[in-house]
Protein backbone atom coordinates (compact mmCIF):
# COMPACT_ATOMS: atom_id res chain seq x y z
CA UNK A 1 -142.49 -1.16 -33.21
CA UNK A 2 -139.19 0.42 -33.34
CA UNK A 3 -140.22 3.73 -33.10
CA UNK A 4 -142.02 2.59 -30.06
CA UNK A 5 -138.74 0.53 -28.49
CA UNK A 6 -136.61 3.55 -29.27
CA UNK A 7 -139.21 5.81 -27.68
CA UNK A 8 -139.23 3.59 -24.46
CA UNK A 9 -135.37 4.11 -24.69
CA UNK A 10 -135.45 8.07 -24.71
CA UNK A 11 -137.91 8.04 -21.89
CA UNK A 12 -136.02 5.41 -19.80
CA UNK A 13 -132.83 7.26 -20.29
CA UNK A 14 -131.08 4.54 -21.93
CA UNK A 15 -130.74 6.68 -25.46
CA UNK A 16 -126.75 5.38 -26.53
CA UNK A 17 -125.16 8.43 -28.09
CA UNK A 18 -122.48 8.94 -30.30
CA UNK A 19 -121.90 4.59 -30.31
CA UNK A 20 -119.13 4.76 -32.47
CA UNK A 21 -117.18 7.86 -30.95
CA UNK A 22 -114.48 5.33 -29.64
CA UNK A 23 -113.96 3.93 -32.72
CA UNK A 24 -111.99 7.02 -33.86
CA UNK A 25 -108.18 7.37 -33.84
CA UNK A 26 -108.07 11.13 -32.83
CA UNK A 27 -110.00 13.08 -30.82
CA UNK A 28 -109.76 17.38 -30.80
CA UNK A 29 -111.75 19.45 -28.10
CA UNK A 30 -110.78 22.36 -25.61
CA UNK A 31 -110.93 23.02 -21.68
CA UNK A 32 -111.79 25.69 -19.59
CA UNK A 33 -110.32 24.97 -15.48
CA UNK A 34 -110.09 26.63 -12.45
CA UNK A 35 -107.59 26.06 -9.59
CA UNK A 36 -105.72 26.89 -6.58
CA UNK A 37 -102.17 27.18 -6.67
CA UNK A 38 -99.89 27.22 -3.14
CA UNK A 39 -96.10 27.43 -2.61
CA UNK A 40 -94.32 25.49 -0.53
CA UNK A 41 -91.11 27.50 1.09
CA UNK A 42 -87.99 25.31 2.53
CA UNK A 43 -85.47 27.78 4.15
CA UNK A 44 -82.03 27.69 4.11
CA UNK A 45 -79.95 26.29 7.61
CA UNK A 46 -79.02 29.20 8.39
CA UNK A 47 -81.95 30.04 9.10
CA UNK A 48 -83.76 27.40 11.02
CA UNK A 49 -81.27 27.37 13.33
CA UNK A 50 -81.27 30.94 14.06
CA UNK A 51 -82.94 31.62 17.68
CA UNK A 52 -82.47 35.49 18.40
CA UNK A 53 -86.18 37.25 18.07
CA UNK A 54 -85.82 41.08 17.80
CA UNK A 55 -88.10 43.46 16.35
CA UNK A 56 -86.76 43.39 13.13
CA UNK A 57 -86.32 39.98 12.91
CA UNK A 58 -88.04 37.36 10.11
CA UNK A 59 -90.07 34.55 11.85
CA UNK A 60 -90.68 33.41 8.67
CA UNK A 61 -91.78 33.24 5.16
CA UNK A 62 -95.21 31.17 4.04
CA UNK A 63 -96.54 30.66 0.60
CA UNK A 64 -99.83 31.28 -0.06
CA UNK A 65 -102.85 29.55 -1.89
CA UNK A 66 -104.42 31.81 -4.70
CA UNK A 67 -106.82 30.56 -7.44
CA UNK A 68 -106.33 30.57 -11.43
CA UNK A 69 -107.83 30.53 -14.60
CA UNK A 70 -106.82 28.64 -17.46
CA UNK A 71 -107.57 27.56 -21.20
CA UNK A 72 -106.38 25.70 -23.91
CA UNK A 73 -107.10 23.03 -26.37
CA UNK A 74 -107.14 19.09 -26.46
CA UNK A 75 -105.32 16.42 -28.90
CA UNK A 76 -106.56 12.83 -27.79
CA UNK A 77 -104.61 9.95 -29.56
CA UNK A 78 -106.18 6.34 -29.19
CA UNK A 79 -103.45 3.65 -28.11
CA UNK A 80 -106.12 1.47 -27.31
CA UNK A 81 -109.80 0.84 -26.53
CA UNK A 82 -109.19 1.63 -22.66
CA UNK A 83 -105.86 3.85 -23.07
CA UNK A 84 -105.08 6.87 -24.82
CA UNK A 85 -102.73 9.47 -25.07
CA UNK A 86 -103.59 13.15 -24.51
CA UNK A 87 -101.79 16.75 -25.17
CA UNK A 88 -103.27 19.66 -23.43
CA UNK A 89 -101.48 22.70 -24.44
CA UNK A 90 -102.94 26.01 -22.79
CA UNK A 91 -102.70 29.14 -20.77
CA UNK A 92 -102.45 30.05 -17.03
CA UNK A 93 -103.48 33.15 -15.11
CA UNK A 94 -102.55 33.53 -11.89
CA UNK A 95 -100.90 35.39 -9.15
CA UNK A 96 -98.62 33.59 -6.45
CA UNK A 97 -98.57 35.05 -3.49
CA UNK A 98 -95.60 35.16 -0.29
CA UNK A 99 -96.14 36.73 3.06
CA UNK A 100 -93.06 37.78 5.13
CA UNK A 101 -94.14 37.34 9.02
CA UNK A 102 -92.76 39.94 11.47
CA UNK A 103 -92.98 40.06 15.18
CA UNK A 104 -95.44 43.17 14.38
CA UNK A 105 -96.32 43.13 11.18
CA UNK A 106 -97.48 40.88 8.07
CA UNK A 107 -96.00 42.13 4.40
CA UNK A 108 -97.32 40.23 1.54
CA UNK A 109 -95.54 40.27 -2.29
CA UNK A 110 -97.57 39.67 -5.23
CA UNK A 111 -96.78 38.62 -8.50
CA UNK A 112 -99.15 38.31 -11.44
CA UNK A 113 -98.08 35.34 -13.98
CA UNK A 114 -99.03 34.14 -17.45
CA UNK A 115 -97.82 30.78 -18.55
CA UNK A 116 -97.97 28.19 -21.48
CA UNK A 117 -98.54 24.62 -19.77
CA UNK A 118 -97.99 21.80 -21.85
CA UNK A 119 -99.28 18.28 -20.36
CA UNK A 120 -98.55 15.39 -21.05
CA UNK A 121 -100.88 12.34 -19.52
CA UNK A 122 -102.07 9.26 -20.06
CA UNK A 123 -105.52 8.23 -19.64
CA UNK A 124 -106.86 4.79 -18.82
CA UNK A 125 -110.64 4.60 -18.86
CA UNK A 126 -113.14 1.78 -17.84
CA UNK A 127 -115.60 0.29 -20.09
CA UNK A 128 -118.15 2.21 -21.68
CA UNK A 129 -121.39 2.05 -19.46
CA UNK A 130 -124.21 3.12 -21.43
CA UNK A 131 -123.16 7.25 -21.60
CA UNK A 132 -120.05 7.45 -20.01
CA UNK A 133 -116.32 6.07 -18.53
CA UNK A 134 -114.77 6.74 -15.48
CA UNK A 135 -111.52 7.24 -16.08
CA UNK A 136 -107.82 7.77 -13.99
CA UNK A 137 -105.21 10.14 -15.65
CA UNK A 138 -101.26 10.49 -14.97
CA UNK A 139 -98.09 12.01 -16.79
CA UNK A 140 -96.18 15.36 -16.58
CA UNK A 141 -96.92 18.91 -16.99
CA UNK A 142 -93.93 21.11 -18.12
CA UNK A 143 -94.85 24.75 -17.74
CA UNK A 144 -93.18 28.18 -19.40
CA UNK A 145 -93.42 31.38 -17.55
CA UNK A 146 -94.12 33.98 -20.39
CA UNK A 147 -94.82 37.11 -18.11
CA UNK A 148 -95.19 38.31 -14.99
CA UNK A 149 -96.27 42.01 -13.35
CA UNK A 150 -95.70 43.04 -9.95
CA UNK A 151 -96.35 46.31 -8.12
CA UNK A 152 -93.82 45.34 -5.08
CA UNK A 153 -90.90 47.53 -4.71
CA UNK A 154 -87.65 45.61 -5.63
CA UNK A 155 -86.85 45.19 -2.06
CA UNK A 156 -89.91 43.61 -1.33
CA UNK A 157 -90.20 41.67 -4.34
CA UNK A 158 -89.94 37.24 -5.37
CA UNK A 159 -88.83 36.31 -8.22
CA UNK A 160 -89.49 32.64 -10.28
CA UNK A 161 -87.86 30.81 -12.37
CA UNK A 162 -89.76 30.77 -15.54
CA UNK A 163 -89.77 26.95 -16.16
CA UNK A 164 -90.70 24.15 -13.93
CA UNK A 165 -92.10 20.41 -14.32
CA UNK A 166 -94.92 19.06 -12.34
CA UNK A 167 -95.94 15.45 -11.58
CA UNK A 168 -100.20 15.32 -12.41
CA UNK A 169 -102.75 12.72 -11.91
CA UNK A 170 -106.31 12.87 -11.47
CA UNK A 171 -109.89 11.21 -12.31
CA UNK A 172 -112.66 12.13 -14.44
CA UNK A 173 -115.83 11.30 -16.07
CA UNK A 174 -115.96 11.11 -19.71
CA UNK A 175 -119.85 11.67 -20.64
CA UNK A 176 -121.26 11.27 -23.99
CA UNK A 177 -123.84 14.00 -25.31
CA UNK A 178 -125.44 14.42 -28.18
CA UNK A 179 -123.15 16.42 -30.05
CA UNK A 180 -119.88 16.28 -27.90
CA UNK A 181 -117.95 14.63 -24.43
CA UNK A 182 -118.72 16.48 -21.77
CA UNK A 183 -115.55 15.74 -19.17
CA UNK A 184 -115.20 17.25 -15.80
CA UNK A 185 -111.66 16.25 -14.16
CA UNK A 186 -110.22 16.77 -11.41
CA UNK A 187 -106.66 17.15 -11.20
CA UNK A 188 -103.13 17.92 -8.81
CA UNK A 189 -100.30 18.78 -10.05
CA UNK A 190 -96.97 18.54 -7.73
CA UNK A 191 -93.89 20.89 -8.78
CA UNK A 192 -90.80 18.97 -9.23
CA UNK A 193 -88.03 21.36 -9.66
CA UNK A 194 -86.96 24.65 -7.41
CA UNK A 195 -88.44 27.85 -8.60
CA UNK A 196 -86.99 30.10 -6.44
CA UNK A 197 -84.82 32.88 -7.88
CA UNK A 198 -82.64 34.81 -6.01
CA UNK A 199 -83.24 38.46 -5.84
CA UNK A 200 -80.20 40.70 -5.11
CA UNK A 201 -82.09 43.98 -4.32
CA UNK A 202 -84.29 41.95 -1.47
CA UNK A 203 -82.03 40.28 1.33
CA UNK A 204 -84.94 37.91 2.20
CA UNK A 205 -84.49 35.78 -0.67
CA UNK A 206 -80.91 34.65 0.71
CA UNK A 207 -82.94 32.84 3.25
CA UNK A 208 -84.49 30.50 0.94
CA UNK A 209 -83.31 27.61 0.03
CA UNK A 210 -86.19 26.04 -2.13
CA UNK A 211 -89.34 26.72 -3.49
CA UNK A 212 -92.11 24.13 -4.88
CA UNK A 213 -95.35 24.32 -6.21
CA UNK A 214 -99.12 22.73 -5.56
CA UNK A 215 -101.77 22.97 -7.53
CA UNK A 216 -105.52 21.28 -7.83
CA UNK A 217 -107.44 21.88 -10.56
CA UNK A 218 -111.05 21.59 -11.87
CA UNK A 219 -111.18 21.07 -15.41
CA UNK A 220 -114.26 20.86 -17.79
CA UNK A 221 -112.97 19.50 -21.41
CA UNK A 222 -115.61 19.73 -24.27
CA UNK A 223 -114.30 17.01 -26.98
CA UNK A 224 -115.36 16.49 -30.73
């Protein structure tokens, strides 16, 4: 009879795995995400109120959306049955792009970045419905520039400041498998500090004043 009931179960899609996963303190995994990171470019006065169009002159300077690739791994802390605690420590490649707009022409810099990002959120989940929780997520994101490559000439060239804090919140689905969580999330990230570094050697930096980022992120997390 209880092979039968269990059976019934399986079939029906009912099956409850992993029931006491939440009864754990601490939870290890890692995540794989994707995302598309923009800049947001505020100029300086001077600037804006600068009317005289010549051939040579700047109409402006836009940042540019350009995806990513990231990894890294996941420590999940238990504060209680609906909230926890998470550290996501990993690594971001990516390239930012900024396009200076001329009255005849369109020059684009590049610059290829690696950096260590080191969130941390706070997750409050709803009850556990059969095989999975929905779940919202919030906290900060510092990140730490570690390299960057460019093939712009110096005159040409942005440069970033190598550390800068984001503001991240986002929603997922935490789904219990048979051996592991399967989470997707999705996620934005806000930059809260200026990045922009001046840049002697190219006079089109003096015209910025500020530079913030945007990022939104898909993120699949495989948890223990």
């Amino acid at each position: 009879m209880t092979f039968c009931f269990q059976s019934v179960l399986a079939q029906s899609g009912l099956t409850i795995f992993r029931p006491k996963y939440d009864e754990r303190k601490l939870h290890y995994g890692f995540h794989v995400g994707f995302f598309n990171e923009s800049t947001n470019v505020k100029f300086v006065d001077d600037f804006l109120s600068n009317t005289l169009v010549t051939e040579d002159s700047l109409n402006g300077i836009q940042g540019k959306g350009n995806a990513g690739f990231s990894v890294g791994f996941i420590l999940n802390y238990k504060l209680q049955d609906q909230w926890d605690l998470r550290f996501l420590p990993g690594v971001s490649l990516f390239e930012r792009l900024i396009s200076y707009n001329y009255p005849n022409q369109v020059i684009e810099s590049s610059v290829q970045n690696t950096e260590i990002n080191l969130p941390i959120l706070i997750r409050y989940k709803s009850k556990r419905r059969r095989n999975h929780r929905v779940y919202i997520i919030g906290g900060l994101t510092p990140n730490f520039q570690v390299s960057t490559k460019t093939d712009d000439p110096p005159s040409e060239s942005f440069e970033y400041k190598s550390f800068n804090l984001e503001a991240t919140y986002g929603i997922g689905v935490d789904m219990y498998m048979q051996m592991f969580n399967f989470v997707p999330e999705l996620r934005i990230s806000h930059g809260l500090l200026n990045i922009h570094k001046q840049n002697d050697k190219n006079p089109v930096t003096d015209l910025v004043d500020r530079i913030y980022t945007h990022k939104i992120s898909f993120i699949l997390n495989f948890e223990g």
